[in-house]
N, C-alpha and C. Protein backbone atom coordinates (compact mmCIF):
# COMPACT_ATOMS: atom_id res chain seq x y z
N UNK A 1 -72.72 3.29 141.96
CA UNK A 1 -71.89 4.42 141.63
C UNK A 1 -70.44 3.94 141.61
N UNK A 2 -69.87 4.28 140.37
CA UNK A 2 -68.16 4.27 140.83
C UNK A 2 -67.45 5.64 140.31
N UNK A 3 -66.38 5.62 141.51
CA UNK A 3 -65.40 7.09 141.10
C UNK A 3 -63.95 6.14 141.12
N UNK A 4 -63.57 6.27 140.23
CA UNK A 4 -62.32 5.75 139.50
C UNK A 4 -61.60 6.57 138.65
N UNK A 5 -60.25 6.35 138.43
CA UNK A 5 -59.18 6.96 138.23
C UNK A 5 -59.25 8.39 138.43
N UNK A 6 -59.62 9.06 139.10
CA UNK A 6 -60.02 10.82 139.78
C UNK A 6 -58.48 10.82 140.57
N UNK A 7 -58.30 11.93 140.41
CA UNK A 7 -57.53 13.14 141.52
C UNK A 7 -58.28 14.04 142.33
N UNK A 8 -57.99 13.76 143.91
CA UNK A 8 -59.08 14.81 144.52
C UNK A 8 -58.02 15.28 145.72
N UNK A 9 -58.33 16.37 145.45
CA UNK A 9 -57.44 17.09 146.70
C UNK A 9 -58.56 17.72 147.80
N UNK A 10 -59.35 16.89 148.54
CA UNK A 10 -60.57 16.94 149.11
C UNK A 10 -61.19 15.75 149.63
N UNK A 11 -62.00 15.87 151.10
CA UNK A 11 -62.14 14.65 151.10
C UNK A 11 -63.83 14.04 150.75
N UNK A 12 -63.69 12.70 150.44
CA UNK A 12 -64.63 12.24 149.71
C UNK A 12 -65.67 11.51 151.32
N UNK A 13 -67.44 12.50 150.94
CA UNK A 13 -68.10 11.98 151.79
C UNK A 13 -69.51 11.99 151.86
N UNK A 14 -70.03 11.59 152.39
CA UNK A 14 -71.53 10.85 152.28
C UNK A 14 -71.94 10.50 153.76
N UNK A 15 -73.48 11.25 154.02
CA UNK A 15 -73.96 11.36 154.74
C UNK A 15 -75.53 10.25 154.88
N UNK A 16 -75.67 10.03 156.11
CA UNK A 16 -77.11 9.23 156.20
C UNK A 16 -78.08 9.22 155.61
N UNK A 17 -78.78 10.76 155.47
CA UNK A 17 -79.76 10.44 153.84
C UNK A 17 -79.86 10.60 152.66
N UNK A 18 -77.83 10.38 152.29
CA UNK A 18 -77.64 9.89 150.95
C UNK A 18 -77.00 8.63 150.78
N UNK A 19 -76.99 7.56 151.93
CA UNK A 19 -76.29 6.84 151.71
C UNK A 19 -76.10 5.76 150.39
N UNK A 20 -75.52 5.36 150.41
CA UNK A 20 -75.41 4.23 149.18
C UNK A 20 -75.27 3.16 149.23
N UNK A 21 -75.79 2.50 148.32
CA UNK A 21 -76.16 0.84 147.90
C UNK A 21 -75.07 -0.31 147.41
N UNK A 22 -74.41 1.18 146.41
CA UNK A 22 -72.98 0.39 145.73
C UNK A 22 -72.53 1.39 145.38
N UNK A 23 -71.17 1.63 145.91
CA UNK A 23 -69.90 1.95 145.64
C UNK A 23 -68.83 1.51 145.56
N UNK A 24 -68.13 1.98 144.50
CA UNK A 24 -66.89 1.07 144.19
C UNK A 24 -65.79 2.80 144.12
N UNK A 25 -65.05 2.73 144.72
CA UNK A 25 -63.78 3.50 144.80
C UNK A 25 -62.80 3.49 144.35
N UNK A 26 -62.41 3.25 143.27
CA UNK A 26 -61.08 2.38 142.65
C UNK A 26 -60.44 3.51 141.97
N UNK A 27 -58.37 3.04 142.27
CA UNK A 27 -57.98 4.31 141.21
C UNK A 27 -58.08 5.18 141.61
N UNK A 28 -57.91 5.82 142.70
CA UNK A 28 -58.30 7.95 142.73
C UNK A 28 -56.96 7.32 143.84
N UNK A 29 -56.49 9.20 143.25
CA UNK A 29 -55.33 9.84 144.08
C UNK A 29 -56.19 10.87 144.94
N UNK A 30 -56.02 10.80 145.93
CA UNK A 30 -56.06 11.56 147.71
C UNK A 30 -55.50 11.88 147.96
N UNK A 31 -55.20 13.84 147.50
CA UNK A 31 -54.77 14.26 148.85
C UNK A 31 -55.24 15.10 149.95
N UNK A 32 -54.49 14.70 151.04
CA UNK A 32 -55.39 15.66 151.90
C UNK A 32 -54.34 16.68 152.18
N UNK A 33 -55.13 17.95 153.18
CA UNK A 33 -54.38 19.13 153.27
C UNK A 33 -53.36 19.21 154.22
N UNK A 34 -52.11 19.10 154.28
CA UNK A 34 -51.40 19.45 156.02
C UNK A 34 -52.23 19.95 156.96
N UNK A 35 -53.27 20.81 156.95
CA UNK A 35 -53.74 21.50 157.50
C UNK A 35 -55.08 20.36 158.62
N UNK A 36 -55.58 19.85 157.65
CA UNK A 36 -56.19 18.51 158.07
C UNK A 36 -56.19 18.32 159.38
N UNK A 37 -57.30 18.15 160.26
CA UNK A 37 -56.85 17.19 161.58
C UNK A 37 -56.85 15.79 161.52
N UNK A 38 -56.64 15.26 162.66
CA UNK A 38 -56.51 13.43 162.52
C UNK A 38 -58.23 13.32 162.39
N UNK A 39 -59.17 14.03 162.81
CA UNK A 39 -60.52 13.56 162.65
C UNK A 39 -61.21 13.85 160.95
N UNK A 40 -60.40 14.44 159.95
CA UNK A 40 -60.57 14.83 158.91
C UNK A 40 -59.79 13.39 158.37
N UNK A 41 -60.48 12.33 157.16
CA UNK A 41 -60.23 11.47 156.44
C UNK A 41 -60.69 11.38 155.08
N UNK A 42 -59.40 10.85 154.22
CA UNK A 42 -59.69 11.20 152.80
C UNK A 42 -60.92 10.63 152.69
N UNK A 43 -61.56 9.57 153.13
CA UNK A 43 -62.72 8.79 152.21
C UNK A 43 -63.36 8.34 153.88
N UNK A 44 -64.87 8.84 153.98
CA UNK A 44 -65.27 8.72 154.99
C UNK A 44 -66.76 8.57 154.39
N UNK A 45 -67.38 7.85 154.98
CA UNK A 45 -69.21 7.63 155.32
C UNK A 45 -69.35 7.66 156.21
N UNK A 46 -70.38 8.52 156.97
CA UNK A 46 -71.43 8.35 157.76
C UNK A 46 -72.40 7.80 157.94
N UNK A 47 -72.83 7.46 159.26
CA UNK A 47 -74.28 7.30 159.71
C UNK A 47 -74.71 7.61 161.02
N UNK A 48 -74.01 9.24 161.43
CA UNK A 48 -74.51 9.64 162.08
C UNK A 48 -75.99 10.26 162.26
N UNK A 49 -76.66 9.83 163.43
CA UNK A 49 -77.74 9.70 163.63
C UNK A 49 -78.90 8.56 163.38
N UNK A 50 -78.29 7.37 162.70
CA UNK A 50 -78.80 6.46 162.10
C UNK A 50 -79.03 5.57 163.59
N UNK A 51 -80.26 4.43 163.49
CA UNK A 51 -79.70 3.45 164.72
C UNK A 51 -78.79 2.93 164.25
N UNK A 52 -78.88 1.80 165.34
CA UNK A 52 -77.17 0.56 165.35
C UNK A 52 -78.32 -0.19 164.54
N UNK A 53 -77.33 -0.69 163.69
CA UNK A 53 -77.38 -1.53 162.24
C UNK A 53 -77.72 -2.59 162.74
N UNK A 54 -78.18 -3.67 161.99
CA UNK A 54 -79.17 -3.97 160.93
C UNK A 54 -80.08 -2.95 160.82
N UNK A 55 -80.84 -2.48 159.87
CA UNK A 55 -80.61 -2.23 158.57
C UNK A 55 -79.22 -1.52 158.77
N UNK A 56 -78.23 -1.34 157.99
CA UNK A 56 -77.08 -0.40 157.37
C UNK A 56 -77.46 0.27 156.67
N UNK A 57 -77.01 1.53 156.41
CA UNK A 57 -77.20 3.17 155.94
C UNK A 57 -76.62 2.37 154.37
N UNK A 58 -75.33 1.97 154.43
CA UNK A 58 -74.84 1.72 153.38
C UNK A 58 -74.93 0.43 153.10
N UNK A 59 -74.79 -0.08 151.90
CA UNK A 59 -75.18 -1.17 151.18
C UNK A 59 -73.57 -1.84 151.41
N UNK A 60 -72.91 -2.33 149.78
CA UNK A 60 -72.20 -2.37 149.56
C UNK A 60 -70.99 -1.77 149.30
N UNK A 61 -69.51 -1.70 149.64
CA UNK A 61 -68.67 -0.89 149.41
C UNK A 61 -67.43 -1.14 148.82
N UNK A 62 -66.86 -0.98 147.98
CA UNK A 62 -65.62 -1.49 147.39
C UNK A 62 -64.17 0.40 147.44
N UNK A 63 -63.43 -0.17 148.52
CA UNK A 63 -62.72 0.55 148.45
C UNK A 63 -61.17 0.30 147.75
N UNK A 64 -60.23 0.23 146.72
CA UNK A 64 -59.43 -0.76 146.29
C UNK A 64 -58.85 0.24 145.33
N UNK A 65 -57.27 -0.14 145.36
CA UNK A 65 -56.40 0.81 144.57
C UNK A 65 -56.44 2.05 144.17
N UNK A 66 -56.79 2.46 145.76
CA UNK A 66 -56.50 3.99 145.54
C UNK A 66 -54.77 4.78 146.20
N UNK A 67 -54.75 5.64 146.16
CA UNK A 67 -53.29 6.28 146.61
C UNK A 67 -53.91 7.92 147.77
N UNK A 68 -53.75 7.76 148.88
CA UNK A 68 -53.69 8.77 149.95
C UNK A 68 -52.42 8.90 150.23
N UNK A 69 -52.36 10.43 150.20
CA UNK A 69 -51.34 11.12 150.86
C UNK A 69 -51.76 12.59 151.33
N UNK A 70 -51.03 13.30 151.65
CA UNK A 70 -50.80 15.05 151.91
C UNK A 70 -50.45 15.08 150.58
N UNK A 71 -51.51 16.67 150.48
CA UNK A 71 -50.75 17.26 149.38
C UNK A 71 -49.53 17.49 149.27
N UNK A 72 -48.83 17.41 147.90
CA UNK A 72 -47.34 17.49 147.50
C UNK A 72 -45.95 16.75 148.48
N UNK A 73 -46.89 15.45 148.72
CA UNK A 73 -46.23 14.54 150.03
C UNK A 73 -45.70 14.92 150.87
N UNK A 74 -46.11 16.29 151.28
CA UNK A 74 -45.94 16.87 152.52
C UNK A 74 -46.78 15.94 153.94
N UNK A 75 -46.49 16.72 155.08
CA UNK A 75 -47.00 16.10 156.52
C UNK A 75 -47.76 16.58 156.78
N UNK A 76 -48.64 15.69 157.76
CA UNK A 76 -49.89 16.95 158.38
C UNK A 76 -50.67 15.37 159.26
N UNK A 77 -51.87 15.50 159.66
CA UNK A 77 -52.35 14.52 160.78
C UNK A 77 -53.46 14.44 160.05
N UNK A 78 -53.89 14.74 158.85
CA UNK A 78 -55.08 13.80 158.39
C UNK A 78 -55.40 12.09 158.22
N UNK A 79 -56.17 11.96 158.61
CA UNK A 79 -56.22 10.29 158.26
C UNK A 79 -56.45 9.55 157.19
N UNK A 80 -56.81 8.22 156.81
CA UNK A 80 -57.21 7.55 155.70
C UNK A 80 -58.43 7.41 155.50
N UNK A 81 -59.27 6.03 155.78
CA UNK A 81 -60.54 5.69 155.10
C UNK A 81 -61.19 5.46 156.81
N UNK A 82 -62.93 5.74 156.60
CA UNK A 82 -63.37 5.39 157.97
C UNK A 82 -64.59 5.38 157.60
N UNK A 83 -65.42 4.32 157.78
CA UNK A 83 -67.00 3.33 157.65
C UNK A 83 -67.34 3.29 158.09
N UNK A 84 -68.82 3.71 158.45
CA UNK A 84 -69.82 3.65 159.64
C UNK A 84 -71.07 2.95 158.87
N UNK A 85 -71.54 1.53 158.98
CA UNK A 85 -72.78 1.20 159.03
C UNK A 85 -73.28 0.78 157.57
N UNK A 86 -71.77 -0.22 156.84
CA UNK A 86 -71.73 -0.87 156.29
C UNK A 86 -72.38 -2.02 155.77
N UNK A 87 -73.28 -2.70 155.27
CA UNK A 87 -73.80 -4.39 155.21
C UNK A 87 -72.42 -4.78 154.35
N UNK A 88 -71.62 -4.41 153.23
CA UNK A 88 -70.83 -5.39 153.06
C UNK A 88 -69.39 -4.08 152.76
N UNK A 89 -68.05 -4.48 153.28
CA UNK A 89 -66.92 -3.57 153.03
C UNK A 89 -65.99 -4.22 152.21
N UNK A 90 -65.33 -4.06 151.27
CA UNK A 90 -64.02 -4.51 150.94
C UNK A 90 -63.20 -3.30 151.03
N UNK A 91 -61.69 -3.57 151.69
CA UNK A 91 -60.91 -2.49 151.11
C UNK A 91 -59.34 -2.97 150.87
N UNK A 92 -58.89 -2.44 149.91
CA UNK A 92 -57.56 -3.79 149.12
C UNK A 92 -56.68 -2.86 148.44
N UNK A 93 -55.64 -3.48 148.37
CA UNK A 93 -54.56 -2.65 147.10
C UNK A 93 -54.59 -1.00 147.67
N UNK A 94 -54.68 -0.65 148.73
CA UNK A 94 -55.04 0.71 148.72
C UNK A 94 -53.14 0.87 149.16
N UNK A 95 -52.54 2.10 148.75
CA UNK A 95 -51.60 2.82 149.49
C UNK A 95 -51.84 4.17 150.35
N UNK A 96 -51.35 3.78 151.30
CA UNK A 96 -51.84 5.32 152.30
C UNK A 96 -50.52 5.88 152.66
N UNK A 97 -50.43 6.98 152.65
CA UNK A 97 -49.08 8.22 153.31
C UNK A 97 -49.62 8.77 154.40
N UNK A 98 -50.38 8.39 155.63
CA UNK A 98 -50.64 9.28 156.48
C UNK A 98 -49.67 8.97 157.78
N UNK A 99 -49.76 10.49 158.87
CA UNK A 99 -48.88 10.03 160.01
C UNK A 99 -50.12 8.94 160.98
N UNK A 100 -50.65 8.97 160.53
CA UNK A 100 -51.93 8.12 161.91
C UNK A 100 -51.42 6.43 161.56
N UNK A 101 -51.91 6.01 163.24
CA UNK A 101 -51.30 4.52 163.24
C UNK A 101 -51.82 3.78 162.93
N UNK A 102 -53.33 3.88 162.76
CA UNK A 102 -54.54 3.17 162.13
C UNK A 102 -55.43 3.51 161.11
N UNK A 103 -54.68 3.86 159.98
CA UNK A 103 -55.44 4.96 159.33
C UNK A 103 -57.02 3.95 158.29
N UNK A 104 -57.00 2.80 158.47
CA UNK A 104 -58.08 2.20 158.15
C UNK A 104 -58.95 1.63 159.09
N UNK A 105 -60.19 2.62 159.17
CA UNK A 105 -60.83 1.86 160.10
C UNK A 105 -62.66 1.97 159.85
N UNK A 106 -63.51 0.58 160.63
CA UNK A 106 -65.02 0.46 160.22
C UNK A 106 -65.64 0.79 161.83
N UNK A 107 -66.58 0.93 161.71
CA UNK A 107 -67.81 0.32 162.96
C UNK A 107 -69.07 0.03 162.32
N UNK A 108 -69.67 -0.63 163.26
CA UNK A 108 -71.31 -1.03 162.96
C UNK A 108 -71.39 -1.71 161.64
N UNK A 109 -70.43 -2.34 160.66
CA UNK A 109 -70.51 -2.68 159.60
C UNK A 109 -70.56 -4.15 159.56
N UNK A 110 -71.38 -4.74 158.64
CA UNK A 110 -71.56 -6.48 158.56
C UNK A 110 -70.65 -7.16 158.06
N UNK A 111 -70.36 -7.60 157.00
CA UNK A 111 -68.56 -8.41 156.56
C UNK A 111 -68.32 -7.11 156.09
N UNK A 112 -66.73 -7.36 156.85
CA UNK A 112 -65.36 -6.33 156.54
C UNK A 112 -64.40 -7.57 155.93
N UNK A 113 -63.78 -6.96 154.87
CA UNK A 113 -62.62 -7.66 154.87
C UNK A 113 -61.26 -6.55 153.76
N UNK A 114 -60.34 -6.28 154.96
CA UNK A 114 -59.31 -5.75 154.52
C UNK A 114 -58.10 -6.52 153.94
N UNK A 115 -57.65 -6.23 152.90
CA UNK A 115 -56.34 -7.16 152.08
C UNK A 115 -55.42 -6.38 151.37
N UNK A 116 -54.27 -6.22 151.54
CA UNK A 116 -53.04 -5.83 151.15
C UNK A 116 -52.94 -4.74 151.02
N UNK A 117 -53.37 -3.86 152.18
CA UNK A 117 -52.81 -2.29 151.76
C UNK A 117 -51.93 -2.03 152.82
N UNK A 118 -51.35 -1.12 151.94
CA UNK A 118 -49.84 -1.26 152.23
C UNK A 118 -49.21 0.56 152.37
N UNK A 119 -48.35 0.98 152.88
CA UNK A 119 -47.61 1.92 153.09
C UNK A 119 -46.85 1.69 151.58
N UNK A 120 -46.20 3.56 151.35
CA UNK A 120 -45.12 3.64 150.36
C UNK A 120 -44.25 2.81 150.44
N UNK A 121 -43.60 2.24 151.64
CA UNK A 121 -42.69 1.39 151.98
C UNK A 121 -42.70 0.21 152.04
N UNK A 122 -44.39 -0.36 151.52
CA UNK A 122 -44.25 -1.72 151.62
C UNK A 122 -44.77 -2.45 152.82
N UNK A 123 -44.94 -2.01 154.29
CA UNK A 123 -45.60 -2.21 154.91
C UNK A 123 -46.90 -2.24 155.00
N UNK A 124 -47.45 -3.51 155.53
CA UNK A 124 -48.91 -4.13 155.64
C UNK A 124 -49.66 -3.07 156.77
N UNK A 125 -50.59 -2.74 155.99
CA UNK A 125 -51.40 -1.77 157.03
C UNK A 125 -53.10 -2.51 157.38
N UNK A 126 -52.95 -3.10 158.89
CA UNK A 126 -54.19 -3.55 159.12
C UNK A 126 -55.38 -2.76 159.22
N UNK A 127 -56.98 -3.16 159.14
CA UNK A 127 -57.37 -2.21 159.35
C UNK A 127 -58.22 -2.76 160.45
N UNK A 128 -58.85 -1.66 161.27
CA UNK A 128 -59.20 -1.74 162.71
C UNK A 128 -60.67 -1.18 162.44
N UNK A 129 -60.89 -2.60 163.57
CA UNK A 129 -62.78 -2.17 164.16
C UNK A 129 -62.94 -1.50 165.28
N UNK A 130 -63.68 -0.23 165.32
CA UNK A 130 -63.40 0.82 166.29
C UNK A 130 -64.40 0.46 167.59
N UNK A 131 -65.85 -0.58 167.45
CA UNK A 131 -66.24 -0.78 168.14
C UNK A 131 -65.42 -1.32 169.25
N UNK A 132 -64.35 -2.39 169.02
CA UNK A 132 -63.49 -3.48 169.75
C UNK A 132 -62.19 -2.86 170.00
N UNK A 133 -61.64 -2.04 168.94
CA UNK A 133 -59.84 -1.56 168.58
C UNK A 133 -59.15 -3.30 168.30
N UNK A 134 -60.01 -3.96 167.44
CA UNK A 134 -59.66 -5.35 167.07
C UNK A 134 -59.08 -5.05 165.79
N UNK A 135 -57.31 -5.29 165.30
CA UNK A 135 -57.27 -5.25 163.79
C UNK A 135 -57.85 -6.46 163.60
N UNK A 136 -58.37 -6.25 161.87
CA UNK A 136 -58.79 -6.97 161.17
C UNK A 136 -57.39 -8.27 160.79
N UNK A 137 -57.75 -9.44 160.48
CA UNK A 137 -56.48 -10.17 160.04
C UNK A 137 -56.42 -10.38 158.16
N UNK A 138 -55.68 -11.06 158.03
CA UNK A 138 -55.29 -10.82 156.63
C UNK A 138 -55.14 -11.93 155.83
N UNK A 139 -54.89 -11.80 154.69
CA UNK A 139 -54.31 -13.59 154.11
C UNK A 139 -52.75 -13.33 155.06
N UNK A 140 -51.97 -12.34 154.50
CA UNK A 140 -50.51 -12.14 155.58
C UNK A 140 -50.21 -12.56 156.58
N UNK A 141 -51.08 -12.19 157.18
CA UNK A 141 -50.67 -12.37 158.45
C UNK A 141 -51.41 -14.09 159.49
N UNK A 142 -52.19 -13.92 158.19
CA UNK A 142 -52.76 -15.74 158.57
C UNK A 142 -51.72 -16.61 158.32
N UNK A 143 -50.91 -16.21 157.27
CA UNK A 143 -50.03 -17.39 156.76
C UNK A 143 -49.16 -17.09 157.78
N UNK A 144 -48.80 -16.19 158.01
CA UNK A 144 -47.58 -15.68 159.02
C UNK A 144 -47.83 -16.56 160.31
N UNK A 145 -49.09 -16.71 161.10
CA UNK A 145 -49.39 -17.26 161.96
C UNK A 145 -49.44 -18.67 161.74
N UNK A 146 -49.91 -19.21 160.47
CA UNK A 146 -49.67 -20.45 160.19
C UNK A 146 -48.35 -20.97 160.53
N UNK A 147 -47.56 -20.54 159.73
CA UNK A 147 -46.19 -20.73 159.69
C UNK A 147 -45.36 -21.25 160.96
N UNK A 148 -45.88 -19.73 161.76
CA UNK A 148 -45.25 -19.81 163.01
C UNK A 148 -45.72 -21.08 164.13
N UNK A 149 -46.94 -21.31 163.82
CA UNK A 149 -47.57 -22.34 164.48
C UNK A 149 -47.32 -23.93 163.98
N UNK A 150 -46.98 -24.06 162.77
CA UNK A 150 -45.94 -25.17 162.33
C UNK A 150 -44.54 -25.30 162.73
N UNK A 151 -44.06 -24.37 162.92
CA UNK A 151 -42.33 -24.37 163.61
C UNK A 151 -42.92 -24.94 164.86
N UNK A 152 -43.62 -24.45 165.48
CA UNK A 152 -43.89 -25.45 167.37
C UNK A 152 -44.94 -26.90 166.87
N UNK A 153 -44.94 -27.23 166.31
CA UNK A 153 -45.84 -28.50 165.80
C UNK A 153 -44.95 -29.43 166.67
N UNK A 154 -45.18 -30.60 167.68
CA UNK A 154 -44.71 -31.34 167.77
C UNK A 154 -44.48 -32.10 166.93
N UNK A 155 -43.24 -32.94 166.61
CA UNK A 155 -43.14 -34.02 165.51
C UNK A 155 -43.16 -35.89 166.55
């Protein structure tokens, strides 16, 4: 399945015995309502009630260049994207407007790998494994650590 270039002022979700095999998310504008709580997220899967994974509810997932915000870039405490019980995640290029500090986050999922999403402002937004509260790392912030770990290199 893919939902691409959409406007949804609603949030996008999927439950355990519909889960999916392949999704690709690309392109859609998100907004959510001020009204929203922080436990309400634009783009969410479940697998509540499922066991702990292996097998995963969901297959494959491609989440990538989408745009979250509040409606009419107003404020409110809704969150971003949140994965439960994944076998494979990507999520990339995404921009998010929310007030939450972690607004990307997985559990129970097999390879995750988050890359370059970013705030309106340009800021790198990691995304976090809720089993651990471990952010995920990045090409960014690898090189960043590289870097820094070459300045102390003995010569």
């Amino acid at each position: 399945m893919n939902l691409s270039t959409n406007r949804f002022s609603t949030t996008l979700r999927t439950f355990p015995s519909q889960g999916v095999q392949k999704l690709a998310l690309e392109g859609n504008s998100i907004e959510l309502s001020t009204a929203a709580p922080n436990t309400e997220y634009a783009i969410q899967l479940n697998d509540t009630g499922a066991p702990a994974p292996p097998p995963y509810v969901h297959g494959s997932l491609i989440v990538r260049n989408n745009r979250i915000r509040y409606v009419d870039g107003g404020s409110g405490n809704g969150n971003g994207i949140k994965v439960y019980s994944a076998q494979n995640f990507l999520v990339s290029e995404n921009v998010v407007d929310v007030s939450q500090t972690n607004p990307l986050r997985n559990n129970r999922c097999g390879s995750v790998k988050y890359f370059d999403n970013r705030t309106p402002a340009g800021i790198l937004i990691r995304g976090i494994n809720e089993a651990n509260n471990v952010l995920y790392s990045e090409l960014e912030t690898d090189a960043e650590d590289a870097f820094v770990l070459a300045m102390f290199k003995k010569r």
